[in-house]
Protein backbone atom coordinates (compact mmCIF):
# COMPACT_ATOMS: atom_id res chain seq x y z
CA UNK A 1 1.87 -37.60 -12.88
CA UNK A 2 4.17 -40.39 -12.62
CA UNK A 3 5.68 -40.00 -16.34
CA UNK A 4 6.32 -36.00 -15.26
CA UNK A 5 8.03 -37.10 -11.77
CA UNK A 6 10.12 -39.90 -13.79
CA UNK A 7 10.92 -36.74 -16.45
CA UNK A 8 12.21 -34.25 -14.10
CA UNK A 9 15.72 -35.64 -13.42
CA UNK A 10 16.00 -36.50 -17.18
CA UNK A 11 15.27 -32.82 -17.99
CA UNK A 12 17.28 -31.62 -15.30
CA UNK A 13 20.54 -33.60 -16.77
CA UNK A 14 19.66 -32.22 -20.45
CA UNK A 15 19.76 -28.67 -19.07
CA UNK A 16 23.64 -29.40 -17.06
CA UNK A 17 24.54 -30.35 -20.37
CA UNK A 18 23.30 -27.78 -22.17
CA UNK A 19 25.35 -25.80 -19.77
CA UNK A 20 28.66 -27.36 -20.55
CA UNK A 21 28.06 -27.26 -24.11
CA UNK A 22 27.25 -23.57 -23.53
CA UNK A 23 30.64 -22.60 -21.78
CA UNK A 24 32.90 -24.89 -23.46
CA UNK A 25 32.05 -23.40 -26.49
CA UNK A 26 32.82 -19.89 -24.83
CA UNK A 27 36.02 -20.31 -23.39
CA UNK A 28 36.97 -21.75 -27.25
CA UNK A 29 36.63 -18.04 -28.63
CA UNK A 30 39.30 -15.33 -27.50
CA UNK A 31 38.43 -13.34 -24.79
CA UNK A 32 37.43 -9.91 -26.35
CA UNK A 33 34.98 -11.58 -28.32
CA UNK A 34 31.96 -10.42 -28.20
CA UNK A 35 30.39 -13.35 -29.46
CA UNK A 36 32.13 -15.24 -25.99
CA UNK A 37 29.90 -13.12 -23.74
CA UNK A 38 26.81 -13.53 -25.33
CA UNK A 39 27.42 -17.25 -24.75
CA UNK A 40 29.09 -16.95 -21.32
CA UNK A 41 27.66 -14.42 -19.59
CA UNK A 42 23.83 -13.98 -21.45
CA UNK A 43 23.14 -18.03 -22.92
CA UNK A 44 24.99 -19.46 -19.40
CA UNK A 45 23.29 -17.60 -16.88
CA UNK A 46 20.09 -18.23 -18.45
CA UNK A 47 20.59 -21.91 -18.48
CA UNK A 48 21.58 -21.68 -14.59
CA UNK A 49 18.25 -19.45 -14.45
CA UNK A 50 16.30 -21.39 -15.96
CA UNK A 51 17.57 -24.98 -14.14
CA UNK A 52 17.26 -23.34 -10.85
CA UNK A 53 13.65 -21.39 -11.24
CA UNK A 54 12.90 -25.11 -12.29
CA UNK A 55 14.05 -26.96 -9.48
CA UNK A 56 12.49 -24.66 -6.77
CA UNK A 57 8.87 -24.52 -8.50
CA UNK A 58 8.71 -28.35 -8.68
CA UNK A 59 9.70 -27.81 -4.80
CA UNK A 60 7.22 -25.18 -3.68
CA UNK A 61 4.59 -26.78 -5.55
CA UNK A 62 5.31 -30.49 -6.00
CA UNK A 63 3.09 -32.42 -8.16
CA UNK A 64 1.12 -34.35 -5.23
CA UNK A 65 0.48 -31.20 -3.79
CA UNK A 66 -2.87 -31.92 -1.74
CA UNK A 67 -3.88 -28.36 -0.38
CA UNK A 68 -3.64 -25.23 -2.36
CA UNK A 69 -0.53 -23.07 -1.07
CA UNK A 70 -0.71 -20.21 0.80
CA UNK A 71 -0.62 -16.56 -0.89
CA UNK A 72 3.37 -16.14 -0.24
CA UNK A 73 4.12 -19.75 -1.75
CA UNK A 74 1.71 -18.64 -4.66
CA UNK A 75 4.11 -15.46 -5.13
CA UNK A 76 6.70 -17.44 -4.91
CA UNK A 77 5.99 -19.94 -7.37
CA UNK A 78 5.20 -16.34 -9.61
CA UNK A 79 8.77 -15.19 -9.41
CA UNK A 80 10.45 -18.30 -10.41
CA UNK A 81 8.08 -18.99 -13.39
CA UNK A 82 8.51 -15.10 -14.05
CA UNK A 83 12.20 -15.81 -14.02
CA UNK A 84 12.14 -19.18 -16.01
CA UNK A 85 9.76 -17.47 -19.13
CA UNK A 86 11.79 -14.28 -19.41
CA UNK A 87 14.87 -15.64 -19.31
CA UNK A 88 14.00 -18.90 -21.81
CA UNK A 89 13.04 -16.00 -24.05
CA UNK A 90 16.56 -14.09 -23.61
CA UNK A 91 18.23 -17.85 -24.23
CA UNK A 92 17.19 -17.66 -28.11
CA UNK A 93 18.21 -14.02 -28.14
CA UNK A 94 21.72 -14.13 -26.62
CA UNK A 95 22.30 -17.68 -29.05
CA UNK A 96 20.86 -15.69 -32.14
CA UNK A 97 23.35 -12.60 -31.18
CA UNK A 98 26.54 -15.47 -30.64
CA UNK A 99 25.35 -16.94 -34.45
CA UNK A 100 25.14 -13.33 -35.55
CA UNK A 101 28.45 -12.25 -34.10
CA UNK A 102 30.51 -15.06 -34.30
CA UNK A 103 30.52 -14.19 -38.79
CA UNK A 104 30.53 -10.87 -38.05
CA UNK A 105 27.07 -10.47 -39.92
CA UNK A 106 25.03 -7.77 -37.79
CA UNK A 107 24.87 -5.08 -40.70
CA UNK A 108 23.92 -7.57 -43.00
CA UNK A 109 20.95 -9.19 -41.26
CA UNK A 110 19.82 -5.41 -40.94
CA UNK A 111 21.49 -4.81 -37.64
CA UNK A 112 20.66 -5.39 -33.79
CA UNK A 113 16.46 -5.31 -35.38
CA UNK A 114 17.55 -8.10 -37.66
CA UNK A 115 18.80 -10.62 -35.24
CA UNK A 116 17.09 -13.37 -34.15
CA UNK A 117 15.83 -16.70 -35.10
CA UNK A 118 12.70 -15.44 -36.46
CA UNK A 119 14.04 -12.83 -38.17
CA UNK A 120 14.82 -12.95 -42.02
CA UNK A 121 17.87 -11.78 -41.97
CA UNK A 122 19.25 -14.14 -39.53
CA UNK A 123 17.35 -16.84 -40.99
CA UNK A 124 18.96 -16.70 -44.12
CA UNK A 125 22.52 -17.58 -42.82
CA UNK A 126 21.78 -20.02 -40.71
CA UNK A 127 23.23 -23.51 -41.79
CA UNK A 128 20.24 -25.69 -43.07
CA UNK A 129 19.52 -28.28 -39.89
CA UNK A 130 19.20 -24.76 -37.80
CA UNK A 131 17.01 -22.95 -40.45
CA UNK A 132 14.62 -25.84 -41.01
CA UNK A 133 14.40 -26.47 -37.07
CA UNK A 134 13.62 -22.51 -36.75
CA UNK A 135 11.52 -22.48 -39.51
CA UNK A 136 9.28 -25.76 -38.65
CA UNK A 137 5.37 -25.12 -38.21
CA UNK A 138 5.32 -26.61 -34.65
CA UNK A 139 8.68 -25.19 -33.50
CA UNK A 140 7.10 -21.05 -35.17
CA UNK A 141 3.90 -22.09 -33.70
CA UNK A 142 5.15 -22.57 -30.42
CA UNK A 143 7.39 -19.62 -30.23
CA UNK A 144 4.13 -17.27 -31.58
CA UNK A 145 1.63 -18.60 -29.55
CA UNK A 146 3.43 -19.29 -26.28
CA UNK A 147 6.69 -18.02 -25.94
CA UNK A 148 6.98 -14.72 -27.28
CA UNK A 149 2.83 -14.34 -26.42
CA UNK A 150 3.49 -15.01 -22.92
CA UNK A 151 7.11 -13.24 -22.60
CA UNK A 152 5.28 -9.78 -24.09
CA UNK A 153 2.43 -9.73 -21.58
CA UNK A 154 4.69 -10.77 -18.64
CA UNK A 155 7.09 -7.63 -20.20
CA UNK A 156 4.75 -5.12 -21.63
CA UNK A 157 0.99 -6.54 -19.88
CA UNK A 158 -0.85 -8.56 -17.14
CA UNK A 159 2.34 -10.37 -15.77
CA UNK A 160 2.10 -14.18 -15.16
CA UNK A 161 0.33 -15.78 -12.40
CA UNK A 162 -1.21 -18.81 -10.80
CA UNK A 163 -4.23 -18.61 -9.69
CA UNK A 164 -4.89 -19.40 -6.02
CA UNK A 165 -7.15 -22.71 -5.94
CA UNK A 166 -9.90 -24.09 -8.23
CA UNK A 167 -13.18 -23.88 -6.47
CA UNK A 168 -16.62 -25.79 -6.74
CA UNK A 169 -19.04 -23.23 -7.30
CA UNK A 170 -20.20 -22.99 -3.78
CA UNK A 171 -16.45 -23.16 -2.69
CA UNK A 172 -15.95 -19.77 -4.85
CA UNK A 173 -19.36 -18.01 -3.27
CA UNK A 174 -18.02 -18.38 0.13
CA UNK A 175 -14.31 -17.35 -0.74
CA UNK A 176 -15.57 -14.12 -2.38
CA UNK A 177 -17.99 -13.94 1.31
CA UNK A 178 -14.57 -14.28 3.01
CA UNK A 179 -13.19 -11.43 0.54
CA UNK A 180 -15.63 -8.93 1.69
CA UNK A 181 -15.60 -9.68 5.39
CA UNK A 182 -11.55 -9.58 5.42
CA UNK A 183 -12.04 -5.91 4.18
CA UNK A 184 -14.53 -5.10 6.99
CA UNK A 185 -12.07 -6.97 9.44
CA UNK A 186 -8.78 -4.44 7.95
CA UNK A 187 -10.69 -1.25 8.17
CA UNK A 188 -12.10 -2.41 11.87
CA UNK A 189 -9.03 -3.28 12.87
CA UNK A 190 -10.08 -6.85 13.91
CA UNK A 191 -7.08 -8.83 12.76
CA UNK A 192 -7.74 -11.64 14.90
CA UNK A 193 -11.08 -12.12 13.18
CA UNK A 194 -9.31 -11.43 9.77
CA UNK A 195 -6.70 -14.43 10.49
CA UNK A 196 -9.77 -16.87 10.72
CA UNK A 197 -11.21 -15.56 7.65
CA UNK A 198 -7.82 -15.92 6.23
CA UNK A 199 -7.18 -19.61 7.97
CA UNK A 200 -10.54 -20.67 6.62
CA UNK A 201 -10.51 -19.64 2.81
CA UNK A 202 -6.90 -21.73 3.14
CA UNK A 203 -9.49 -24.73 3.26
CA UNK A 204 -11.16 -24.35 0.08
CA UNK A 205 -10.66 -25.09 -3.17
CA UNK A 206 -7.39 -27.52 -4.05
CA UNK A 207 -4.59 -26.67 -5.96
CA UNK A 208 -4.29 -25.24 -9.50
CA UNK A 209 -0.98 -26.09 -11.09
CA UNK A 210 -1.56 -24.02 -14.21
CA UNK A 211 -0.51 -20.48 -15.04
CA UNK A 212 -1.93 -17.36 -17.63
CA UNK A 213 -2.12 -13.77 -17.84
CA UNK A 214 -4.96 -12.33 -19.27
CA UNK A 215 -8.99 -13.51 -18.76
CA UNK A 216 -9.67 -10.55 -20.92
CA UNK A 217 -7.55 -9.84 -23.75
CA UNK A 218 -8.21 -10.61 -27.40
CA UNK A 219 -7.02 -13.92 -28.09
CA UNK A 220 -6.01 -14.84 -24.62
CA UNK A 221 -5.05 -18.61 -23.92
CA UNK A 222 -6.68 -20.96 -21.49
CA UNK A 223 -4.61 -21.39 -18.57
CA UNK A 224 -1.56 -23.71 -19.33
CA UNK A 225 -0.55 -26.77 -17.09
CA UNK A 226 2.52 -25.40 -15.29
CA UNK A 227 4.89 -28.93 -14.68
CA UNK A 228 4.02 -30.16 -18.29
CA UNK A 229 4.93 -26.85 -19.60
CA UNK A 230 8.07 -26.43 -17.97
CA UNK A 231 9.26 -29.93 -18.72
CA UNK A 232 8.14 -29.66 -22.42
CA UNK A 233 9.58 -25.92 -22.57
CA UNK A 234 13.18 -27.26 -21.49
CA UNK A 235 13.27 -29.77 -23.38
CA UNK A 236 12.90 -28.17 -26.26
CA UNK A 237 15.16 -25.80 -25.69
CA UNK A 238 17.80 -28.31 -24.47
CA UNK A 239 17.12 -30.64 -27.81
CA UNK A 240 17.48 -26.72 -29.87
CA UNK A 241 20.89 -25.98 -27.87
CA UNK A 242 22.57 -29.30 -28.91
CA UNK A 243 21.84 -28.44 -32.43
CA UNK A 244 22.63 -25.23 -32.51
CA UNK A 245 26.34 -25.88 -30.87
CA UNK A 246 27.02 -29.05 -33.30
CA UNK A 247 25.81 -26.15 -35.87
CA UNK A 248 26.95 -22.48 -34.69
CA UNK A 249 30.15 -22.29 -36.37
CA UNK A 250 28.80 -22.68 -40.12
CA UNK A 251 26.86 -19.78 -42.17
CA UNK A 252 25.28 -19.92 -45.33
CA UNK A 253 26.87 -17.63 -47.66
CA UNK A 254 25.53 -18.67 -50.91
């Protein structure tokens, strides 16, 4: 806990620089270029996403967190990791596009299907530090299995969520007890009764910083830690960004 707490600004500062890198490089290109939006107005605002959904989850659900949160902090902390998958998902997209635009090489990576880091046809103009960093096992294994895994089912599936607490098994018996008397309370019309239910279950279980989408679908992950994941996700994209903008501006032609 204490190595993620002393990570956060670090990560933080990598992302504000990723940032500048980001629109530095924009404003260089001429202002009808199409390649200068994708990095300006798709790559930038992602970054500012992606900093921002950051900074309020580690807020709404700090690490020390003793207590589970309630069900509108839970939804909360939904939307901003929501926010912070799709759009880290959109960041590799919109550089891909600026790569792909930038030497005027859509038709030749097999148009808008062909662009994209894992895509062939991009892949085969990329300069050689940004192919071999695409094309690394742990870097395609992480982009398989997590990203683009987690970005389709929070698109096309079961969208991502955290579940409410972790219970002891006796803790989860008398939440599910509370369950069914909260639906006797609604349809009776005893909300006063309903807001003790509601005030007790708030008591059980503690926290469960982790996140997933499916219980039930083939090949479905275990639930992944949700600080670690953010920290390591940034990072990687932060330590990806620098490369690619020392990078961007050379294709492989032969």
């Amino acid at each position: 806990m204490v190595e993620f707490e002393a990570r956060y600004p670090e990560v933080m500062a990598r992302l504000d620089e990723l940032h500048i890198l980001c629109v530095t490089n924009a404003h260089a290109l001429p202002h009808d270029s199409r390649a200068r939006e994708y990095l300006l107005f798709g790559a930038g605002r992602r970054i500012s996403v992606l900093r921002r959904a950051m900074s309020r989850i580690f807020e709404t659900f700090p690490l020390r967190l003793e207590r589970p949160l309630p069900l509108v902090g839970i939804h909360d902390v939904q939307i901003y990791l929501q926010a912070y998958v799709i759009n880290l998902f959109g960041l590799f997209d919109n550089l891909a596009w600026a790569f792909v635009l930038f030497h005027d090489l859509e038709d030749q990576v097999g148009g808008k299907f062909g662009v994209g880091f894992q895509r062939r046809g991009t892949q085969r103009f990329l300069p050689q530090s940004l192919r071999d960093y695409v094309t690394n096992e742990q870097h395609r294994q992480w982009n398989e299995n997590y990203l683009k895994s987690y970005r389709d089912a929070l698109a096309h599936r079961i969208p991502l969520y955290i579940p409410l607490a972790q219970f002891t098994p006796e803790e989860g018996e008398r939440f599910n007890e509370l369950e069914s008397e909260k639906a006797r309370c609604i349809r009776e019309h005893d909300f006063e009764r309903l807001e003790q239910m509601e005030g007790e279950q708030r008591n059980l279980g503690k926290p469960m910083p982790a996140f997933l989408h499916s219980f039930e679908e083939d090949g479905a992950r275990s639930p992944v830690l949700l600080h670690p994941q953010l920290l390591s996700d940034a990072m990687a994209v932060s330590e990806f960004g620098e490369l690619f903008f020392d990078n961007w501006q050379q294709a492989n032609r032969s």
